[in-house]
C-alpha atoms as a PDB file:
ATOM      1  CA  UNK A   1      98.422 112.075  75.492  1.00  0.00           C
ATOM      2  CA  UNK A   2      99.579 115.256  77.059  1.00  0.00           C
ATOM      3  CA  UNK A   3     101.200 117.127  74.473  1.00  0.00           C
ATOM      4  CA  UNK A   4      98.052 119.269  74.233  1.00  0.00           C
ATOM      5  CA  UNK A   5      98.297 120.227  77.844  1.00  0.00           C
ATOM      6  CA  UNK A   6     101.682 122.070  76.896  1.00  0.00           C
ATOM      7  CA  UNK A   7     103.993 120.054  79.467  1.00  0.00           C
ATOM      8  CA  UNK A   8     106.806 122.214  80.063  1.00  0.00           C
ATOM      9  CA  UNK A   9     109.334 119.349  80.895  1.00  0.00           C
ATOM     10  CA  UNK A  10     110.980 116.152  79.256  1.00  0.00           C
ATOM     11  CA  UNK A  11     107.971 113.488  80.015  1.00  0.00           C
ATOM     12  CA  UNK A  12     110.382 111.373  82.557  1.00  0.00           C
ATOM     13  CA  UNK A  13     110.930 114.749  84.605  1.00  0.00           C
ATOM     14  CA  UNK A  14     107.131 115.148  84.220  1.00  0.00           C
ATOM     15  CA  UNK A  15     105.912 112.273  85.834  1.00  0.00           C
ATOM     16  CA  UNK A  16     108.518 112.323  88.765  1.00  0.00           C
ATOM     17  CA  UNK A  17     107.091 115.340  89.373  1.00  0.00           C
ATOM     18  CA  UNK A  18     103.738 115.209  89.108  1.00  0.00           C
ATOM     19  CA  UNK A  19     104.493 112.196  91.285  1.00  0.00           C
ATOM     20  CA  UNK A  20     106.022 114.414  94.311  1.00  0.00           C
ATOM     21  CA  UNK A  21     102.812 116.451  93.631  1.00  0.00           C
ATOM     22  CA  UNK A  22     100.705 113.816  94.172  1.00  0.00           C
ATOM     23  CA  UNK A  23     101.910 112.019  97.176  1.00  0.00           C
ATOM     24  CA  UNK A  24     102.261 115.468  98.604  1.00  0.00           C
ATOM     25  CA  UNK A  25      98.424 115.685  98.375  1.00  0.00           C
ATOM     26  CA  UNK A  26      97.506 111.992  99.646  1.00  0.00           C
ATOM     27  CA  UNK A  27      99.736 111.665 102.306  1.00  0.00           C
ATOM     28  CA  UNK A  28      97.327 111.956 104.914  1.00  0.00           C
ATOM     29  CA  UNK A  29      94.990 109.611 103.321  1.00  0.00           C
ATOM     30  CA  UNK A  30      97.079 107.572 102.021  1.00  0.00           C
ATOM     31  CA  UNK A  31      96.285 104.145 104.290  1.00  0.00           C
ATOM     32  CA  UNK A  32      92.752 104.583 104.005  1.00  0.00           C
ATOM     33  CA  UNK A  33      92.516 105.562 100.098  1.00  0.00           C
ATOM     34  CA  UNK A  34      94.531 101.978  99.252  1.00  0.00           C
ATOM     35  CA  UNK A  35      93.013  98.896 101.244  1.00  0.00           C
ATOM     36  CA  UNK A  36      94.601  96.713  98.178  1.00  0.00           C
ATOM     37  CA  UNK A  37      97.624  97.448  99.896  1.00  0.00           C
ATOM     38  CA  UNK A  38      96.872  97.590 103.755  1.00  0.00           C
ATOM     39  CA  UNK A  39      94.100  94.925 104.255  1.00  0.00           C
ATOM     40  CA  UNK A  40      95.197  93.023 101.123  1.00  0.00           C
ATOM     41  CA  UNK A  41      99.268  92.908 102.104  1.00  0.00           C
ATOM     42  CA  UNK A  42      99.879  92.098 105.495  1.00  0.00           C
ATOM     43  CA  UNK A  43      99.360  88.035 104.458  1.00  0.00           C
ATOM     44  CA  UNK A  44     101.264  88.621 101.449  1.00  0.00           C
ATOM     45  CA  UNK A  45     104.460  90.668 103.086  1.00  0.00           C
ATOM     46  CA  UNK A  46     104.490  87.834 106.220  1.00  0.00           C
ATOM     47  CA  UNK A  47     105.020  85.058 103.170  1.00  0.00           C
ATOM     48  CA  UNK A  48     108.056  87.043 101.696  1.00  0.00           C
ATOM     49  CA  UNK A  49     109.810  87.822 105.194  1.00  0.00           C
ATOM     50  CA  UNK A  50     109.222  84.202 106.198  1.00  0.00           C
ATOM     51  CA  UNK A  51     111.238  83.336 102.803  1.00  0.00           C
ATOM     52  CA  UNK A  52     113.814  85.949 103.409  1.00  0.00           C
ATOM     53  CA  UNK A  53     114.542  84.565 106.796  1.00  0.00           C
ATOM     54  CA  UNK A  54     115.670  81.339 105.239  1.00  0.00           C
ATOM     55  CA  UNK A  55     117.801  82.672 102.586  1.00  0.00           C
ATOM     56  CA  UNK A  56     119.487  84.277 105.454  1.00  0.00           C
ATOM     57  CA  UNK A  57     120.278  82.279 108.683  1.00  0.00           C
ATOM     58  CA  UNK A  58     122.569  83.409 111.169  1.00  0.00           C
ATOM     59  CA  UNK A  59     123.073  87.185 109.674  1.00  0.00           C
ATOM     60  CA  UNK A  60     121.662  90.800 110.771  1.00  0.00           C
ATOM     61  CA  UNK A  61     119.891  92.381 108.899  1.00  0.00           C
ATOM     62  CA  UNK A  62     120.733  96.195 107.097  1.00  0.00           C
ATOM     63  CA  UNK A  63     117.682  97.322 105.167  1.00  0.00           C
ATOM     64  CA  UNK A  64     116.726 100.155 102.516  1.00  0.00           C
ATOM     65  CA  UNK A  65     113.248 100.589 101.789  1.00  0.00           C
ATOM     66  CA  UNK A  66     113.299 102.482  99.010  1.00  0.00           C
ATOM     67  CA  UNK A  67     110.271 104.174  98.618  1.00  0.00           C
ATOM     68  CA  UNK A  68     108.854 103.697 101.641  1.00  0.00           C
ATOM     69  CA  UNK A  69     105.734 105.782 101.990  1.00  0.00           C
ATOM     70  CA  UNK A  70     103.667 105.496 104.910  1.00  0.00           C
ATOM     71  CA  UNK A  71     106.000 103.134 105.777  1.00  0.00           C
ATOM     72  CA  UNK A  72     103.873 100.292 105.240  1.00  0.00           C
ATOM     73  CA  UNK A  73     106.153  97.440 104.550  1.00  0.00           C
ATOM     74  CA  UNK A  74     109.129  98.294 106.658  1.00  0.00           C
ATOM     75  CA  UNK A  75     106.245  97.630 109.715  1.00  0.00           C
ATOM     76  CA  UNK A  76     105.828  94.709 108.153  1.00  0.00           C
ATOM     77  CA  UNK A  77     108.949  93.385 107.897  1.00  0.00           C
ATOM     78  CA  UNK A  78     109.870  94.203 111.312  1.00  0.00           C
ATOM     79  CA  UNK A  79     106.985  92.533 113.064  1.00  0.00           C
ATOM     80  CA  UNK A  80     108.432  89.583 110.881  1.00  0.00           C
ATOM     81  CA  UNK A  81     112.138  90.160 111.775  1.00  0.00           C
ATOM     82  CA  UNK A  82     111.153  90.596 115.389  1.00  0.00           C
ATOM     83  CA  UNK A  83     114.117  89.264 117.886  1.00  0.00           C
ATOM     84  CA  UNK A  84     116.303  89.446 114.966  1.00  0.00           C
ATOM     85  CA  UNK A  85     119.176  91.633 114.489  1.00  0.00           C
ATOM     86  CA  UNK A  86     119.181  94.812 112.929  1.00  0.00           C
ATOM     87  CA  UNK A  87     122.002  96.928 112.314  1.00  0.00           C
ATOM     88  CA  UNK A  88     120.715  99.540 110.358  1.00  0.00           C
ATOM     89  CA  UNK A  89     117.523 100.821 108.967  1.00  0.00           C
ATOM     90  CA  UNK A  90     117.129 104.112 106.338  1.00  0.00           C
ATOM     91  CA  UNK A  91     113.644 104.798 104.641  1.00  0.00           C
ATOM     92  CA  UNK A  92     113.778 106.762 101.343  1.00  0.00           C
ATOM     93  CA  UNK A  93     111.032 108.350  99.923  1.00  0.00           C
ATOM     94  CA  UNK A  94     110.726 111.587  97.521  1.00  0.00           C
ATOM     95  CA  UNK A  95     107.430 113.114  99.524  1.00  0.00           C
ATOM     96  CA  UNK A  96     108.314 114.633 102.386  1.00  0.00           C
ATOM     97  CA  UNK A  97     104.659 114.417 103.069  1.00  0.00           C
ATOM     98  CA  UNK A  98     104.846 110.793 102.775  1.00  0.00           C
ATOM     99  CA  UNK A  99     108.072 110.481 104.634  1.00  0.00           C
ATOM    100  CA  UNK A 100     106.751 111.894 107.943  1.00  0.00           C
ATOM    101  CA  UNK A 101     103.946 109.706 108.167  1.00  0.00           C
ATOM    102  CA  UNK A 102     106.419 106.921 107.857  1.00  0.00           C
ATOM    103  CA  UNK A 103     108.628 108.755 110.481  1.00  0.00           C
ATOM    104  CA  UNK A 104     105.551 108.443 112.508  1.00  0.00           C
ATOM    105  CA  UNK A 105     105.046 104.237 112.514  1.00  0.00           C
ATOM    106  CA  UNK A 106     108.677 102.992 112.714  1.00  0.00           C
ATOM    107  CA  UNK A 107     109.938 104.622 115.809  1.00  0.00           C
ATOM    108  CA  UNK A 108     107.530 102.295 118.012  1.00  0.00           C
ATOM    109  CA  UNK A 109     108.902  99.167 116.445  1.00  0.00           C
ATOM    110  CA  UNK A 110     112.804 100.152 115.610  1.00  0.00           C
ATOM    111  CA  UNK A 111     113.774 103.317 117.383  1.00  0.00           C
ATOM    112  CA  UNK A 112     117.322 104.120 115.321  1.00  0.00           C
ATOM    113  CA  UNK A 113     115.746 104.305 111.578  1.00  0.00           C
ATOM    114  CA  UNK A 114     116.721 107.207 109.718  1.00  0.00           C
ATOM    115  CA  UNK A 115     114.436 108.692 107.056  1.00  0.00           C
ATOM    116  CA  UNK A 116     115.721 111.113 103.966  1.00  0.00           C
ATOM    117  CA  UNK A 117     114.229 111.973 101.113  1.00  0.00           C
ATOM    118  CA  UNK A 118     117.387 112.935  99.338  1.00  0.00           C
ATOM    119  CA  UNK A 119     119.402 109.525  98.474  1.00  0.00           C
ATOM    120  CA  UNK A 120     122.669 111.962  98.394  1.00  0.00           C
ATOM    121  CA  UNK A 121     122.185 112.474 101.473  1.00  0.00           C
ATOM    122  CA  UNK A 122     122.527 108.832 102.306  1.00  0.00           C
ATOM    123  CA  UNK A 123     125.916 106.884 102.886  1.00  0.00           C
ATOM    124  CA  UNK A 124     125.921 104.084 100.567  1.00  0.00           C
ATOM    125  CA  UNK A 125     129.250 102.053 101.180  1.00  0.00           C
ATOM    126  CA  UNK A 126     127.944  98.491 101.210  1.00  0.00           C
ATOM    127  CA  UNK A 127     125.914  98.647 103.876  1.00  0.00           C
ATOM    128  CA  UNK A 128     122.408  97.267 103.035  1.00  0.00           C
ATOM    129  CA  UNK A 129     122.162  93.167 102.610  1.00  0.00           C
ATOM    130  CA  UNK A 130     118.291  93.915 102.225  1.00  0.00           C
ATOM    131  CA  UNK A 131     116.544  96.391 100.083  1.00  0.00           C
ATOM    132  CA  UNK A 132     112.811  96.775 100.538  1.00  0.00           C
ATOM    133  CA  UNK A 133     110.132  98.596  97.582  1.00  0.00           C
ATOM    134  CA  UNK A 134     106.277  98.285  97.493  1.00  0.00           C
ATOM    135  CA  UNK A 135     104.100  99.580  94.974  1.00  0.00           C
ATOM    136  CA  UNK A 136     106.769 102.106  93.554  1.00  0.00           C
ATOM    137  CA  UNK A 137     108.446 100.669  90.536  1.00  0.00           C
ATOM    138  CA  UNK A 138     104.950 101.424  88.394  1.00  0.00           C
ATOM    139  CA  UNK A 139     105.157 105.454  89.410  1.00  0.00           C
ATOM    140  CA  UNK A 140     109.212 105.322  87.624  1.00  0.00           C
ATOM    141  CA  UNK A 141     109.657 107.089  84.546  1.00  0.00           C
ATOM    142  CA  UNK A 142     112.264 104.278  84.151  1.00  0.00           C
ATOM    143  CA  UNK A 143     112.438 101.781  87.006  1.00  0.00           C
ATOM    144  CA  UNK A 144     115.148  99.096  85.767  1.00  0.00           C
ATOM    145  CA  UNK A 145     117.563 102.223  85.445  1.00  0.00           C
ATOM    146  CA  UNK A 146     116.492 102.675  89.181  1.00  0.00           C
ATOM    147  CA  UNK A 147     117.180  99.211  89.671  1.00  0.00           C
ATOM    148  CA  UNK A 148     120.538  99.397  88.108  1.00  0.00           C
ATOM    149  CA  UNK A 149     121.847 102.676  90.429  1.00  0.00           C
ATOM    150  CA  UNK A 150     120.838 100.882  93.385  1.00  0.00           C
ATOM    151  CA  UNK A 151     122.960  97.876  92.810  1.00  0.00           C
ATOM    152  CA  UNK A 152     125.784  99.780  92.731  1.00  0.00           C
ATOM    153  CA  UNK A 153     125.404 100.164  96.511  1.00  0.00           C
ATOM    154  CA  UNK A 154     123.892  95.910  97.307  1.00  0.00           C
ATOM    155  CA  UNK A 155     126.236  93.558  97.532  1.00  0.00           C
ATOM    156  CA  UNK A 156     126.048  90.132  95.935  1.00  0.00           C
ATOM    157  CA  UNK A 157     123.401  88.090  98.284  1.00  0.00           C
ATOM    158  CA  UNK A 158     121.085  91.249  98.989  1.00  0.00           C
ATOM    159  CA  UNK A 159     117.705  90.225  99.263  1.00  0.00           C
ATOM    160  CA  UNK A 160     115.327  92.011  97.501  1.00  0.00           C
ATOM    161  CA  UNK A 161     111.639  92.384  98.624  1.00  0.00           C
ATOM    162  CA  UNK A 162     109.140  93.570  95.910  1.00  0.00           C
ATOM    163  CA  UNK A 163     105.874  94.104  96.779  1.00  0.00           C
ATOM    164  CA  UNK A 164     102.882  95.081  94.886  1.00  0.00           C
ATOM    165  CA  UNK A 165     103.435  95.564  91.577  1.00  0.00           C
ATOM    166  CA  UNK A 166     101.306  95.743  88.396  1.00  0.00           C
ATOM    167  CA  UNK A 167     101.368  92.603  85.804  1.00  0.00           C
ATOM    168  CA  UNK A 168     100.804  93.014  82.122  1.00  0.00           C
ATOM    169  CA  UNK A 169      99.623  88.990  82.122  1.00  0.00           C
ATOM    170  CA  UNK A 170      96.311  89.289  83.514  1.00  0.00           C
ATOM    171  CA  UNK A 171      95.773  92.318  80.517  1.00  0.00           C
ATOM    172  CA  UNK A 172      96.787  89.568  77.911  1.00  0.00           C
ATOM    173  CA  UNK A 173      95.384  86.869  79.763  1.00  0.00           C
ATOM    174  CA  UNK A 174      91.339  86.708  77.484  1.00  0.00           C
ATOM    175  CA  UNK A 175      89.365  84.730  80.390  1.00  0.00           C
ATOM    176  CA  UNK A 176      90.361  87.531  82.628  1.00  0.00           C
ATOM    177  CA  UNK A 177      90.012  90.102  80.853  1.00  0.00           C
ATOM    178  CA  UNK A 178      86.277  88.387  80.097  1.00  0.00           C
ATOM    179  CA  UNK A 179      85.840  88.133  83.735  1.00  0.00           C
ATOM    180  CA  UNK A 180      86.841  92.041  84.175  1.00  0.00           C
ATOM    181  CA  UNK A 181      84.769  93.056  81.541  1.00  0.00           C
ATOM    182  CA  UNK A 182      81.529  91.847  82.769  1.00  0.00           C
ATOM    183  CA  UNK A 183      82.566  93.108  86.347  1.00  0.00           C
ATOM    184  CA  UNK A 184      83.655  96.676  85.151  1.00  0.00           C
ATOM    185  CA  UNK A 185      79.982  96.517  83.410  1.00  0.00           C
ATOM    186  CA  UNK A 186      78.011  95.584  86.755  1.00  0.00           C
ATOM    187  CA  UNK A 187      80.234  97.852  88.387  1.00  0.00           C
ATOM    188  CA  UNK A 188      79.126 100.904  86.253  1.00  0.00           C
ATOM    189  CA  UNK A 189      75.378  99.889  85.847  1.00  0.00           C
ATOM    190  CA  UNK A 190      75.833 100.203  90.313  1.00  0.00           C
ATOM    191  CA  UNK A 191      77.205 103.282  90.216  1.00  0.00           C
ATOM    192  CA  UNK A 192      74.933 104.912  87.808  1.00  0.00           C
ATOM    193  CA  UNK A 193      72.234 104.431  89.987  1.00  0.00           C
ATOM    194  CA  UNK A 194      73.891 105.907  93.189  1.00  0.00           C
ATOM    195  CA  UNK A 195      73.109 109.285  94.041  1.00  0.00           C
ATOM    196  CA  UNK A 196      76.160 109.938  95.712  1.00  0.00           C
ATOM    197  CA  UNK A 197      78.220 108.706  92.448  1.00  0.00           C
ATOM    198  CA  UNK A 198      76.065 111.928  90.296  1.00  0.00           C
ATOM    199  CA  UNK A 199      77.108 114.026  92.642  1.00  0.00           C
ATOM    200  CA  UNK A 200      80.564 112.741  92.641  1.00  0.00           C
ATOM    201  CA  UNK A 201      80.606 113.005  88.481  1.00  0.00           C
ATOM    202  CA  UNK A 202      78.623 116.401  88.883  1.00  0.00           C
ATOM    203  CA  UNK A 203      81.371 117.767  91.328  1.00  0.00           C
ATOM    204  CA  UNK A 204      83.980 116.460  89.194  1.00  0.00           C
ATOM    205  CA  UNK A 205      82.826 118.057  86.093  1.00  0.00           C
ATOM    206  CA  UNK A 206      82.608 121.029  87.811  1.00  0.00           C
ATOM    207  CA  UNK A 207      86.190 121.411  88.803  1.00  0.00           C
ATOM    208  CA  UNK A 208      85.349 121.071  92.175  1.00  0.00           C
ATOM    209  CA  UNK A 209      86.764 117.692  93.427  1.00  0.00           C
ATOM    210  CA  UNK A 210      89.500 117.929  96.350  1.00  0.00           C
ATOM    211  CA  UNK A 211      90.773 114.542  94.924  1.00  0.00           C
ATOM    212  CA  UNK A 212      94.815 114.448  94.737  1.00  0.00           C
ATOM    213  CA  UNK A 213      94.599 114.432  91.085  1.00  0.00           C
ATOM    214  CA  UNK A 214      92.316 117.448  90.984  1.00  0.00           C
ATOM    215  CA  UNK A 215      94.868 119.255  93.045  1.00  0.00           C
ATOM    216  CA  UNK A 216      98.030 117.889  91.148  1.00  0.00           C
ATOM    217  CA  UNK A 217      96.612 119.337  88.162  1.00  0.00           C
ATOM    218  CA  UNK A 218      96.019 122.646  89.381  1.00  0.00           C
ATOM    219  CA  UNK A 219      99.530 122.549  91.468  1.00  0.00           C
ATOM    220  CA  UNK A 220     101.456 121.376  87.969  1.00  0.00           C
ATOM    221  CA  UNK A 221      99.913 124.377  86.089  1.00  0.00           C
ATOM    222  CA  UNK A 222     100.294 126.977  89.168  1.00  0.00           C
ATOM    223  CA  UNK A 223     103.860 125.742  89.235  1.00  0.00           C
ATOM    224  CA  UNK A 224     104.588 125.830  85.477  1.00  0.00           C
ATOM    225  CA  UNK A 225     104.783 122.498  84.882  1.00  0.00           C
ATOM    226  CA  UNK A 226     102.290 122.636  81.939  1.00  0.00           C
ATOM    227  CA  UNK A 227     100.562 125.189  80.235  1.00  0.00           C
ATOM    228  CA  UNK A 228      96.782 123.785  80.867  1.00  0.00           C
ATOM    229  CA  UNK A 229      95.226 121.795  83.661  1.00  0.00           C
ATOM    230  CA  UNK A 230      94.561 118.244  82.393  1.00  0.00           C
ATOM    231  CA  UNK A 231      92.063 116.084  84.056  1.00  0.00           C
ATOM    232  CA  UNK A 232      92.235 113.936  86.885  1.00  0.00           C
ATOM    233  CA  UNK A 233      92.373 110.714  84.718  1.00  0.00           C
ATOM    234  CA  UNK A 234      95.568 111.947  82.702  1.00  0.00           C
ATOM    235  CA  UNK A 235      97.535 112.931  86.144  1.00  0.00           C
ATOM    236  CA  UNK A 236      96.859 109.482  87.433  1.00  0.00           C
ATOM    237  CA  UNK A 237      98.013 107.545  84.379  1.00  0.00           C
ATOM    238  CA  UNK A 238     101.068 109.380  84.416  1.00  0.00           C
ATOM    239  CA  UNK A 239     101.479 109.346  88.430  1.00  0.00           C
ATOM    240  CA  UNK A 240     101.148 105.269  87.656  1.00  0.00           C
ATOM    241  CA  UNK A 241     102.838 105.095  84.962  1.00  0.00           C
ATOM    242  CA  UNK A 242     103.605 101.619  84.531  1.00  0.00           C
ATOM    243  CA  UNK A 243     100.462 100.360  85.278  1.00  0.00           C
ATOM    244  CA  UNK A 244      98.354  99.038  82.797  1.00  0.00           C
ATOM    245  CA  UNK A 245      94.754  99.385  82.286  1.00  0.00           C
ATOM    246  CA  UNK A 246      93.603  97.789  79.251  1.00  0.00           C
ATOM    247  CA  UNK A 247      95.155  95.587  77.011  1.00  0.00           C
ATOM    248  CA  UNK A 248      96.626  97.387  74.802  1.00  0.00           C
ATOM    249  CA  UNK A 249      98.064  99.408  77.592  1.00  0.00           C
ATOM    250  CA  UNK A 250      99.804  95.743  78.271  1.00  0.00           C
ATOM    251  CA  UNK A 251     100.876  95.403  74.654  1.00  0.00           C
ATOM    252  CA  UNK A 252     102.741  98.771  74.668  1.00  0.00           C
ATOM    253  CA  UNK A 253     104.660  97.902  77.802  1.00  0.00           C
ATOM    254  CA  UNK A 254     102.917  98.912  80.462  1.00  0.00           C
ATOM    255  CA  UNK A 255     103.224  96.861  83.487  1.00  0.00           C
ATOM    256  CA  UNK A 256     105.854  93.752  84.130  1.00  0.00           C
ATOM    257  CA  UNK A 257     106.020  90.442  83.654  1.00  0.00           C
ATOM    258  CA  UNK A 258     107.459  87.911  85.867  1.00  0.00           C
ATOM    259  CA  UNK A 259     108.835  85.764  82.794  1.00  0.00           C
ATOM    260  CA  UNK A 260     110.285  89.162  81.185  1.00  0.00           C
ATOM    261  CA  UNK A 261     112.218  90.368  84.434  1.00  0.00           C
ATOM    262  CA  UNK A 262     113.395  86.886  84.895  1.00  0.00           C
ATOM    263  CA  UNK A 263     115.185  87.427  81.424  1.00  0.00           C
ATOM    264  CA  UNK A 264     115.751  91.089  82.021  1.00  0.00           C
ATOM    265  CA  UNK A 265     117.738  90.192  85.592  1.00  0.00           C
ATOM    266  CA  UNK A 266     119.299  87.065  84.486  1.00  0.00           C
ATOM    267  CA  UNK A 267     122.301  87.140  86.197  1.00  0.00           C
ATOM    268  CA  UNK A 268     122.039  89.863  88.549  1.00  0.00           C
ATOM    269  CA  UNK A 269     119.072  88.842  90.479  1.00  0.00           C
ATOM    270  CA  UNK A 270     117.363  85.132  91.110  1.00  0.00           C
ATOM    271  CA  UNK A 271     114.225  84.877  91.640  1.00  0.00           C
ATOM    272  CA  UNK A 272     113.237  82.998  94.994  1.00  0.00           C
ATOM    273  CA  UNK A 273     109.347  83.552  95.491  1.00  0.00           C
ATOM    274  CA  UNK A 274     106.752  85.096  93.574  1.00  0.00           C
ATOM    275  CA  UNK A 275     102.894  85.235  94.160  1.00  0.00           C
ATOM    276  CA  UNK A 276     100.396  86.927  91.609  1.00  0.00           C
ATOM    277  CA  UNK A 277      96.818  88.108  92.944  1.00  0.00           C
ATOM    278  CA  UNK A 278      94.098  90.646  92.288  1.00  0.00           C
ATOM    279  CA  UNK A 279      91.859  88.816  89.730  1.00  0.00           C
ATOM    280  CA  UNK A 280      89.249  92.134  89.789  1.00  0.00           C
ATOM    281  CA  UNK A 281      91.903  94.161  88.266  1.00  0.00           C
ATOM    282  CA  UNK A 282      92.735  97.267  90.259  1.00  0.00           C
ATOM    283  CA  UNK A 283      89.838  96.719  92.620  1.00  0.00           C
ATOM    284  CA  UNK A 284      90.516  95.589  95.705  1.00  0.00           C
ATOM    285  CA  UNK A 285      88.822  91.300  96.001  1.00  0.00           C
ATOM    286  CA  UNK A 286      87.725  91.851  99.269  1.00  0.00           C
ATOM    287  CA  UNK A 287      85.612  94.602  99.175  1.00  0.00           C
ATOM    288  CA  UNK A 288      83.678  92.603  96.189  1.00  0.00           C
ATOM    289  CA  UNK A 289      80.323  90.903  96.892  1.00  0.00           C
ATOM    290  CA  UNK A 290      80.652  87.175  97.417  1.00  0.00           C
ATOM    291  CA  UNK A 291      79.704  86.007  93.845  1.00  0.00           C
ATOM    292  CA  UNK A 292      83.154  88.063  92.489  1.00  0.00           C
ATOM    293  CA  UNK A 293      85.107  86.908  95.281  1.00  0.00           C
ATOM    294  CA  UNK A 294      84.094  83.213  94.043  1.00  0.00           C
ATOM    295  CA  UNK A 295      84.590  84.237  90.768  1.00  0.00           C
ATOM    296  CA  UNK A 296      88.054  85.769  91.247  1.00  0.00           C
ATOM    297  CA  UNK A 297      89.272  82.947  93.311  1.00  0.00           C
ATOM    298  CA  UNK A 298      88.511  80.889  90.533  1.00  0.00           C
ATOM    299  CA  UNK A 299      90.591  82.108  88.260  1.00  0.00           C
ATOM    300  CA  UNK A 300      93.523  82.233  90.522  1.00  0.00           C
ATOM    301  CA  UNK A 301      93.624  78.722  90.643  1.00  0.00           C
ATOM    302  CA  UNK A 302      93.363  78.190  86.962  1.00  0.00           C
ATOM    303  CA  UNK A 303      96.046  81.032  86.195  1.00  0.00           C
ATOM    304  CA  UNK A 304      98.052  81.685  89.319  1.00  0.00           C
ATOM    305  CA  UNK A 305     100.524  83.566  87.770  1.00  0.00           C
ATOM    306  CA  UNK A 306      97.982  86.340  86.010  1.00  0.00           C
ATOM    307  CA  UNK A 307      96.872  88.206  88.842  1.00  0.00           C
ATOM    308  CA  UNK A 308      96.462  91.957  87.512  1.00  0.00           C
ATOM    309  CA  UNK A 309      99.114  92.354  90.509  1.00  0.00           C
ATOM    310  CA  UNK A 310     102.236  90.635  92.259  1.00  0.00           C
ATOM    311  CA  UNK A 311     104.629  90.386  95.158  1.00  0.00           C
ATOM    312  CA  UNK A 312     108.941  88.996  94.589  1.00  0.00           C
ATOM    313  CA  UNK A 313     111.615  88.270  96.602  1.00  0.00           C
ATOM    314  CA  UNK A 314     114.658  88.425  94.115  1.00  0.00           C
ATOM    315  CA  UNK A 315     118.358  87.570  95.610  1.00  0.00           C
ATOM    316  CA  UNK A 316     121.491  89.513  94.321  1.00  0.00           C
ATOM    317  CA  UNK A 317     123.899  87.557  92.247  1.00  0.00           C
END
């Protein structure tokens, strides 16, 4: 796929780059460009503190979000944890761009966090009984590895809240995809009608977009990174990496499933809640006219666990 772009870096170096690039570029925008995530979540993030609250009674709370962003779910979870004790707080992320916006939002709800966005910076000695990720495993060149160099650092009984990630099941699940189809199709026939989409297209074509995957392409190739600008859509699959898109994108391995982590962590990590959603694939339910809402919520009740996305809370063994 981007061999003939002339990458100038191993592909798992690539895409954490291209990654940095990226968030670099959509920081500012970030809450606004993603209402999956901020109008979608909130309901969804207040279900997994309420279930890590009962796997721990009686015990403060020291949390790593890993990945943190904006900064989005570590507001959650405090407004969730509030009146409960927290000894310690650090906020990882890569971006610096990203990281200051989250610098920006904790303060008002826990005023000793600290923020890095070099983990070697950070002590790990035991410290963190709760470690914290949304929608960041899919941008990993290799996110159980990840996985596996964070343990090192959770004790046995860390609770583990996972947020937003992409499911190969509702790629391999045929009503769905059926469903997705005919949406994708009414979608398109919308859009090709809008003058503001042909100018979109016509700006796009034109090399003129300010999108963050215009800009990531023309960063990687001022920095070296690859010989030739590739287009927007080839930065974004790699910046997502795991997330799927099609079916056979599912069939070669992108995305996760539930069932295959369950195997994949057996032992280390028990899975204690899980919720799959997001029945219109990567577009966001609520922003749908009625008739796809209807139709979406329909097929979460007949497959509840094929939502194109899903939320965890895993417990350390």
């Amino acid at each position: 796929m981007i061999s003939r772009y002339g990458p100038k870096l191993a592909l798992h170096q690539l895409v954490e780059r291209l990654n940095v690039l990226y968030h670099h570029f959509e920081a500012d925008d970030y809450d606004f460009l993603h209402p999956e995530i901020t109008k979608q979540l909130p309901p969804m993030w207040s279900e997994m503190v309420s279930t890590a609250k009962t796997l721990r009674a009686e015990q403060s709370w020291r949390v790593l979000d890993f990945g943190c962003g904006t900064g989005f779910a570590t507001v959650q979870l405090l407004k969730g944890l509030r009146g409960a004790p927290i000894e310690l707080l650090t906020c990882y992320d890569p971006s610096a761009e990203m990281l200051e916006r989250c610098r920006v939002s904790i303060p008002r709800l826990f005023s000793h966090a600290r923020f890095t966005n070099r983990l070697e910076m950070t002590s790990f000695d035991e410290r963190y009984n709760t470690l914290v990720t949304n929608s960041v495993l899919h941008h990993m060149p290799n996110p159980m590895d990840a996985i596996e160099v964070l343990e090192e650092w959770l004790p046995p009984g860390t609770i583990w809240l996972c947020g937003h990630e992409p499911s190969s099941r509702f790629y391999r699940n045929a009503e769905c995809q059926e469903v997705y189809r005919r949406f994708l199709q009414r979608r398109m026939a919308k859009r090709l009608i809008s003058p503001a989409a042909y100018r979109q297209a016509v700006s796009g074509l034109a090399g003129l977009g300010r999108g963050p995957a215009v800009r990531t392409a023309r960063e990687a190739v001022r920095l070296g990174l690859m010989k030739r600008r590739p287009p927007a859509q080839t930065i974004e699959r790699l910046v997502d990496f795991h997330s799927p898109r099609s079916t056979a994108d599912a069939e070669s391995g992108r995305g996760f499933d539930i069932q295959d982590l369950e195997q994949v962590f057996m032992g280390r990590w028990k899975l204690e809640w899980y919720k799959s959603y997001s029945f219109l694939g990567q577009y966001y339910e609520g922003a749908q006219p009625k008739a796809w809402k209807r139709r979406a919520a329909e097929l979460a009740e007949k497959y509840p666990e094929d939502g194109a996305n899903f939320s965890a809370v895993w417990v350390k063994q």
